[in-house]
C-alpha atoms as a PDB file:
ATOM      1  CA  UNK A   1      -5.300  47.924 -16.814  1.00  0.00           C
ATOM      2  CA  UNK A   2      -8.286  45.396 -15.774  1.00  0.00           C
ATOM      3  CA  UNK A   3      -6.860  43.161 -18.096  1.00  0.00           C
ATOM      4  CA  UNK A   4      -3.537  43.202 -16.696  1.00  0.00           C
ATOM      5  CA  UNK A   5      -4.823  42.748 -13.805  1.00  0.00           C
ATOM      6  CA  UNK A   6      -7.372  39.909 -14.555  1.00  0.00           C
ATOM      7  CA  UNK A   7      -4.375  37.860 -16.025  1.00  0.00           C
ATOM      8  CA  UNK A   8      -2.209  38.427 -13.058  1.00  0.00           C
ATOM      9  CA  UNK A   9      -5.165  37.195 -10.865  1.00  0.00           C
ATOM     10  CA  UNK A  10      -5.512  34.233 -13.512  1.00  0.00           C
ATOM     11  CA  UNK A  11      -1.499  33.159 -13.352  1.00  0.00           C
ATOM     12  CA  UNK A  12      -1.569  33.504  -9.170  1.00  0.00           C
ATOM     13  CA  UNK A  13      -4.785  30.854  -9.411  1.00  0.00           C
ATOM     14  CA  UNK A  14      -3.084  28.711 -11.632  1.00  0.00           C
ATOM     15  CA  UNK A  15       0.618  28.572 -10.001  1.00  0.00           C
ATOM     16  CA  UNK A  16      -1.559  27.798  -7.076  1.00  0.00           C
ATOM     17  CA  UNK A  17      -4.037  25.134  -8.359  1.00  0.00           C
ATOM     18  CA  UNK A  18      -0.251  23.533 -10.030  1.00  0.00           C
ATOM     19  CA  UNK A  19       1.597  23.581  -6.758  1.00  0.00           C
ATOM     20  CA  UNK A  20      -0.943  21.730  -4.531  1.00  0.00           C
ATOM     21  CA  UNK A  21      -1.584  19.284  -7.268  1.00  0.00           C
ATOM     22  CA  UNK A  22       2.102  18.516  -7.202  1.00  0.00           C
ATOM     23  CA  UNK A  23       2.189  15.925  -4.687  1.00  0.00           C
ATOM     24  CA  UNK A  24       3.623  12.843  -6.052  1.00  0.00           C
ATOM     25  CA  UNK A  25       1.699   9.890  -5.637  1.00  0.00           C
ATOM     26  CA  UNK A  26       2.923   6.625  -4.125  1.00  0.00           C
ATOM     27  CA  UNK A  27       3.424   3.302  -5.758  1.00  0.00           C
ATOM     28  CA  UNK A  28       0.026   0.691  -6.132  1.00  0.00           C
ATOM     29  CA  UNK A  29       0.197  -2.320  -4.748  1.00  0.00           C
ATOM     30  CA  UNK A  30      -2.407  -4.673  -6.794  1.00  0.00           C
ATOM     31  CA  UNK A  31      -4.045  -8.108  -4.880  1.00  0.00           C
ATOM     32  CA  UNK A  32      -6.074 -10.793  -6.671  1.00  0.00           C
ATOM     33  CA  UNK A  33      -8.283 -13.151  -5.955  1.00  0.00           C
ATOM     34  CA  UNK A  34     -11.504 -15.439  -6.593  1.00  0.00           C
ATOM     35  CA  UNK A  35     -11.529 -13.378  -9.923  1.00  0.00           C
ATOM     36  CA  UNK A  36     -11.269 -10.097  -7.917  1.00  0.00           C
ATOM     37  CA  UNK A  37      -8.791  -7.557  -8.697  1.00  0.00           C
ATOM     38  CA  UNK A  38      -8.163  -4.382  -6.188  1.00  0.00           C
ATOM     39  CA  UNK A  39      -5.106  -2.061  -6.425  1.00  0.00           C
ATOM     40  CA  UNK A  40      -4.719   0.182  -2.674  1.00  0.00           C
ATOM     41  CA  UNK A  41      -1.746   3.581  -2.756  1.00  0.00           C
ATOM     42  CA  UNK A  42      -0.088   3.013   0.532  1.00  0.00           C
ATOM     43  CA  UNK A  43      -1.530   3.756   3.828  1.00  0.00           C
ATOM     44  CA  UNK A  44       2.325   4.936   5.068  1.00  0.00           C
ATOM     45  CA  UNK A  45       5.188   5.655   2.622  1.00  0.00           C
ATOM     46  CA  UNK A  46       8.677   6.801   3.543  1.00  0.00           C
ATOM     47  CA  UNK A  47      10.099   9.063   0.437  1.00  0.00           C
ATOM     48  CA  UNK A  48      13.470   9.043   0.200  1.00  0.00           C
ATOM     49  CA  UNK A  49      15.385  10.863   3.589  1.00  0.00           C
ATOM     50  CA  UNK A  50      12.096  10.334   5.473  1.00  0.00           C
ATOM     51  CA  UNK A  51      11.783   7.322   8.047  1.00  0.00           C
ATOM     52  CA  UNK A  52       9.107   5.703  10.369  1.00  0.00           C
ATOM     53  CA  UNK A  53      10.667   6.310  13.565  1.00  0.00           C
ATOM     54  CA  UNK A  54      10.698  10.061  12.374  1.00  0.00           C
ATOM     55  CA  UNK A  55       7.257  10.214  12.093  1.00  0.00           C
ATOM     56  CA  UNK A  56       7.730  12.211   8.651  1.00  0.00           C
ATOM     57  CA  UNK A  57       6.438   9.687   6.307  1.00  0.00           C
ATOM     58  CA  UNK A  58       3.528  10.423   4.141  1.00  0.00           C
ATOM     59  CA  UNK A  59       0.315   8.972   5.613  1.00  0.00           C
ATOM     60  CA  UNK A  60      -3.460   8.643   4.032  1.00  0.00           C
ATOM     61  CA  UNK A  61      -6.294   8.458   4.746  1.00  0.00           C
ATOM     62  CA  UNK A  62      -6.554   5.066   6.964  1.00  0.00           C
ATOM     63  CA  UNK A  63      -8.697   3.577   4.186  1.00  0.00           C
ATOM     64  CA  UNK A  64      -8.311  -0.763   4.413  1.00  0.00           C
ATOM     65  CA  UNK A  65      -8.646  -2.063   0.936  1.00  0.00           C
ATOM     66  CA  UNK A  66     -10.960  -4.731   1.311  1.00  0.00           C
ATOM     67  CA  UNK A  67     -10.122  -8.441  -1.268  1.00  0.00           C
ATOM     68  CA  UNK A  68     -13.037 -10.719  -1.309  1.00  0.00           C
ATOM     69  CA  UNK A  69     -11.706 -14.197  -1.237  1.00  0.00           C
ATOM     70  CA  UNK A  70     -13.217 -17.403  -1.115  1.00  0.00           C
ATOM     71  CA  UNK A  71     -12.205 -20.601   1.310  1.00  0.00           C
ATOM     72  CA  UNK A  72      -9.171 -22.564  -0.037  1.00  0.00           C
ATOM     73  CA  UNK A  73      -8.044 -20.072  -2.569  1.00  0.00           C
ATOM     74  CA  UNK A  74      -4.673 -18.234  -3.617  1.00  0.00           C
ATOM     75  CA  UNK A  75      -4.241 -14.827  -2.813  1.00  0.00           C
ATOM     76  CA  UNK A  76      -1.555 -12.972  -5.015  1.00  0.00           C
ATOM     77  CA  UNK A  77       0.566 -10.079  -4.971  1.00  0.00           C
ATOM     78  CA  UNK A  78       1.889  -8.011  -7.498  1.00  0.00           C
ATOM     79  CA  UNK A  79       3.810  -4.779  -6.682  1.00  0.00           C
ATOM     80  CA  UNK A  80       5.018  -1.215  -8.724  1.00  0.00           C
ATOM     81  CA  UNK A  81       8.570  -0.793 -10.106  1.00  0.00           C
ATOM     82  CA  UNK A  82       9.471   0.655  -7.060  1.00  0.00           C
ATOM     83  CA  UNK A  83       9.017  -1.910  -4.137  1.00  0.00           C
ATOM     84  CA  UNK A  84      11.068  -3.759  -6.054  1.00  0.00           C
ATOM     85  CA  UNK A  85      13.759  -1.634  -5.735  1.00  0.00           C
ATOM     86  CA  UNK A  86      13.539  -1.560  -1.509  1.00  0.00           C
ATOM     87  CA  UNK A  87      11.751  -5.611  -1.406  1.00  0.00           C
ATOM     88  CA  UNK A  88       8.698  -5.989   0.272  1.00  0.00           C
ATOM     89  CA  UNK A  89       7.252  -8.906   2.430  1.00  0.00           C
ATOM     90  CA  UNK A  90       3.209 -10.007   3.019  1.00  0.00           C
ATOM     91  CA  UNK A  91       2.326  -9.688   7.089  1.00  0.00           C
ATOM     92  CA  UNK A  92      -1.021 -11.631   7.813  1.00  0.00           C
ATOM     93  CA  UNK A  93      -2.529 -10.275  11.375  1.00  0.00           C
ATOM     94  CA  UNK A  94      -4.935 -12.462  13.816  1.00  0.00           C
ATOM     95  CA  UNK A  95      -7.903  -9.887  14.362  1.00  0.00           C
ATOM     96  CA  UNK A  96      -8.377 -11.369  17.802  1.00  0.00           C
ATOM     97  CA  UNK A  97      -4.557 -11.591  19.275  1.00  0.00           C
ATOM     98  CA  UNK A  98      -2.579  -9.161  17.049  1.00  0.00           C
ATOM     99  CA  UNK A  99      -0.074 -11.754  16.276  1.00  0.00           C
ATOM    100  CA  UNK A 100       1.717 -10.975  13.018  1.00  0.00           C
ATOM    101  CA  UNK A 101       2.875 -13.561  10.317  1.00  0.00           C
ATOM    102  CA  UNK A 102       5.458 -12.695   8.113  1.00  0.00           C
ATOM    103  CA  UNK A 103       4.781 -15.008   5.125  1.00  0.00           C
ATOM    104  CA  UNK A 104       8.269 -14.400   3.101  1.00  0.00           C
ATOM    105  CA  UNK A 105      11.113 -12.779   3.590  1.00  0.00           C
ATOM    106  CA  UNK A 106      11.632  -9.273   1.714  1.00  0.00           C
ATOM    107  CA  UNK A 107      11.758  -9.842  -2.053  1.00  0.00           C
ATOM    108  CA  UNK A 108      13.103  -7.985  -4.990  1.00  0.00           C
ATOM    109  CA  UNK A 109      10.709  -9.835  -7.246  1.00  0.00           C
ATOM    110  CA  UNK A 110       6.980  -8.337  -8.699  1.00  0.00           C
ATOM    111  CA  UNK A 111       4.896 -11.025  -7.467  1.00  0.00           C
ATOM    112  CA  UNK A 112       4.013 -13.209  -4.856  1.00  0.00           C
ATOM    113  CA  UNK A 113       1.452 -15.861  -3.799  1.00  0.00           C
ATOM    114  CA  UNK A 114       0.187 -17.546  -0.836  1.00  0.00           C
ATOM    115  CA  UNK A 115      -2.902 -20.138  -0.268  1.00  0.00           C
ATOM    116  CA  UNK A 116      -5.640 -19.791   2.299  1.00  0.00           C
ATOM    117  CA  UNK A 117      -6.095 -23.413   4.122  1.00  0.00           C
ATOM    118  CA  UNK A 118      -8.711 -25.659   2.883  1.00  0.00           C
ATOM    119  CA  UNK A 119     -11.499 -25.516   5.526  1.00  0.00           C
ATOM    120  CA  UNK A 120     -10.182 -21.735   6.393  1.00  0.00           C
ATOM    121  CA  UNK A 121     -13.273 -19.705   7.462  1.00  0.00           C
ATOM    122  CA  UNK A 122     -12.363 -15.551   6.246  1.00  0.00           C
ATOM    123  CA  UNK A 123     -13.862 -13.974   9.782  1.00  0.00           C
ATOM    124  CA  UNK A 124     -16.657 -11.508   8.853  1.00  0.00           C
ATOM    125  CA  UNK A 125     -14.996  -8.661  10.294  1.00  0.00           C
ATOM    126  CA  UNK A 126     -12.509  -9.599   7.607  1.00  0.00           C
ATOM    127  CA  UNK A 127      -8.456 -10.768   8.018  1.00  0.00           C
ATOM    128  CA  UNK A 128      -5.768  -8.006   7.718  1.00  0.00           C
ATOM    129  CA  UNK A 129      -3.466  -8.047   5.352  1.00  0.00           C
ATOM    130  CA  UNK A 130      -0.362  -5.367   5.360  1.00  0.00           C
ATOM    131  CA  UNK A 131       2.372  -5.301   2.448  1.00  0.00           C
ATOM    132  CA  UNK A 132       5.115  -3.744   3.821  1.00  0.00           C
ATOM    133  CA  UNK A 133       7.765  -2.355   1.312  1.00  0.00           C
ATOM    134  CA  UNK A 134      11.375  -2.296   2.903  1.00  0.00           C
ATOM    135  CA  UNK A 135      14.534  -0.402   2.750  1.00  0.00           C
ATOM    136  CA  UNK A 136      16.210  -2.112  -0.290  1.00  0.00           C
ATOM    137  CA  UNK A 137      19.185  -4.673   0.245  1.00  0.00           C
ATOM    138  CA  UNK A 138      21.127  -2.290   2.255  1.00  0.00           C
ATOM    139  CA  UNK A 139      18.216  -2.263   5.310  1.00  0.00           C
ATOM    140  CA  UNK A 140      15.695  -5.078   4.018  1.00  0.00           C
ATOM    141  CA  UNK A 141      14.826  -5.118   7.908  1.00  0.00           C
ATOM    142  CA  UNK A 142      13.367  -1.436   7.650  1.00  0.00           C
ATOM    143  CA  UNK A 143      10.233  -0.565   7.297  1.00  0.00           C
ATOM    144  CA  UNK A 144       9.478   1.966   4.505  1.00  0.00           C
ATOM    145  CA  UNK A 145       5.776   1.625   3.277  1.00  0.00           C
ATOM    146  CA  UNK A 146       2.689   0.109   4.583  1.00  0.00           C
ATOM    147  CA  UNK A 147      -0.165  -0.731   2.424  1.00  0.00           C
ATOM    148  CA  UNK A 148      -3.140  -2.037   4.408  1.00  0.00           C
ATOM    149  CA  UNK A 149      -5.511  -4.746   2.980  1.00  0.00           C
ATOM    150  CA  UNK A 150      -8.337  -7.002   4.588  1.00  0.00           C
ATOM    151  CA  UNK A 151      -9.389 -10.426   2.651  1.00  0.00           C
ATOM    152  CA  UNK A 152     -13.293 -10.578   3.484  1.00  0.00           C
ATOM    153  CA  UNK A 153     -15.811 -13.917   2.654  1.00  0.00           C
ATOM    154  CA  UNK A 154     -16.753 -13.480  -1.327  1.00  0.00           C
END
């Protein structure tokens, strides 16, 4: 009886431990530069039915994914299978004013680079960085994934 009971008690635990480990992760998005390479899981990512507006998108944990970069260099982009299936585009935002800069329109391509100015000073506090991952070419305008990056001074 105890051990009946002992493996019933073992199988609950396990179906347990297997359904909260179930969650399935979201696509990397991967920047280098200067020699650096960091890879960031999104920040906000719309699974499929689920939308921004709706407020039912997975979120995490806030975390920025910080790139160290130096003056004048590239910064590049490379992206999972499955932003390039909905496009994504690179948003640079001025810490001070909250302007936005798109810097290309969504793509359905893995990779994608863009040049700091020579003489450009990275501010201390560091310059954000989103990828945004759209809603493929039937809504490239939409919004489906955020993945939130900050280029600091190497």
């Amino acid at each position: 009886m105890r051990a009946r009971r002992t493996a019933a008690t073992t199988t609950a635990l396990l179906a347990t431990l297997a359904l909260s480990g179930c969650e399935k992760p979201t696509p990397w998005v991967t920047l280098y530069s200067s020699g650096d390479t960091v890879k960031s899981r999104a920040t906000i990512w719309c699974f499929e039915g689920q939308s921004i507006e709706a407020r039912d998108c997975r979120e995490g944990d806030g975390t920025v994914t910080e790139v160290p970069v130096a003056s004048a260099s590239q910064v590049a982009v490379d992206v999972d299978r499955e932003l390039l299936h909905r496009g994504f585009s690179v948003v640079v935002v001025d810490p001070q004013s909250g302007q936005e800069q798109q810097l290309n329109a969504p793509q359905f391509e893995h990779y994608f680079t863009f040049d700091l100015p020579a003489g450009f000073q990275v501010p201390e506090e560091g310059l954000p960085v989103q990828v945004r991952a759209h809603g493929g070419e039937e809504d490239p305008a939409a919004v489906t994934g955020v993945y939130e990056f900050a280029l600091v001074p190497d």
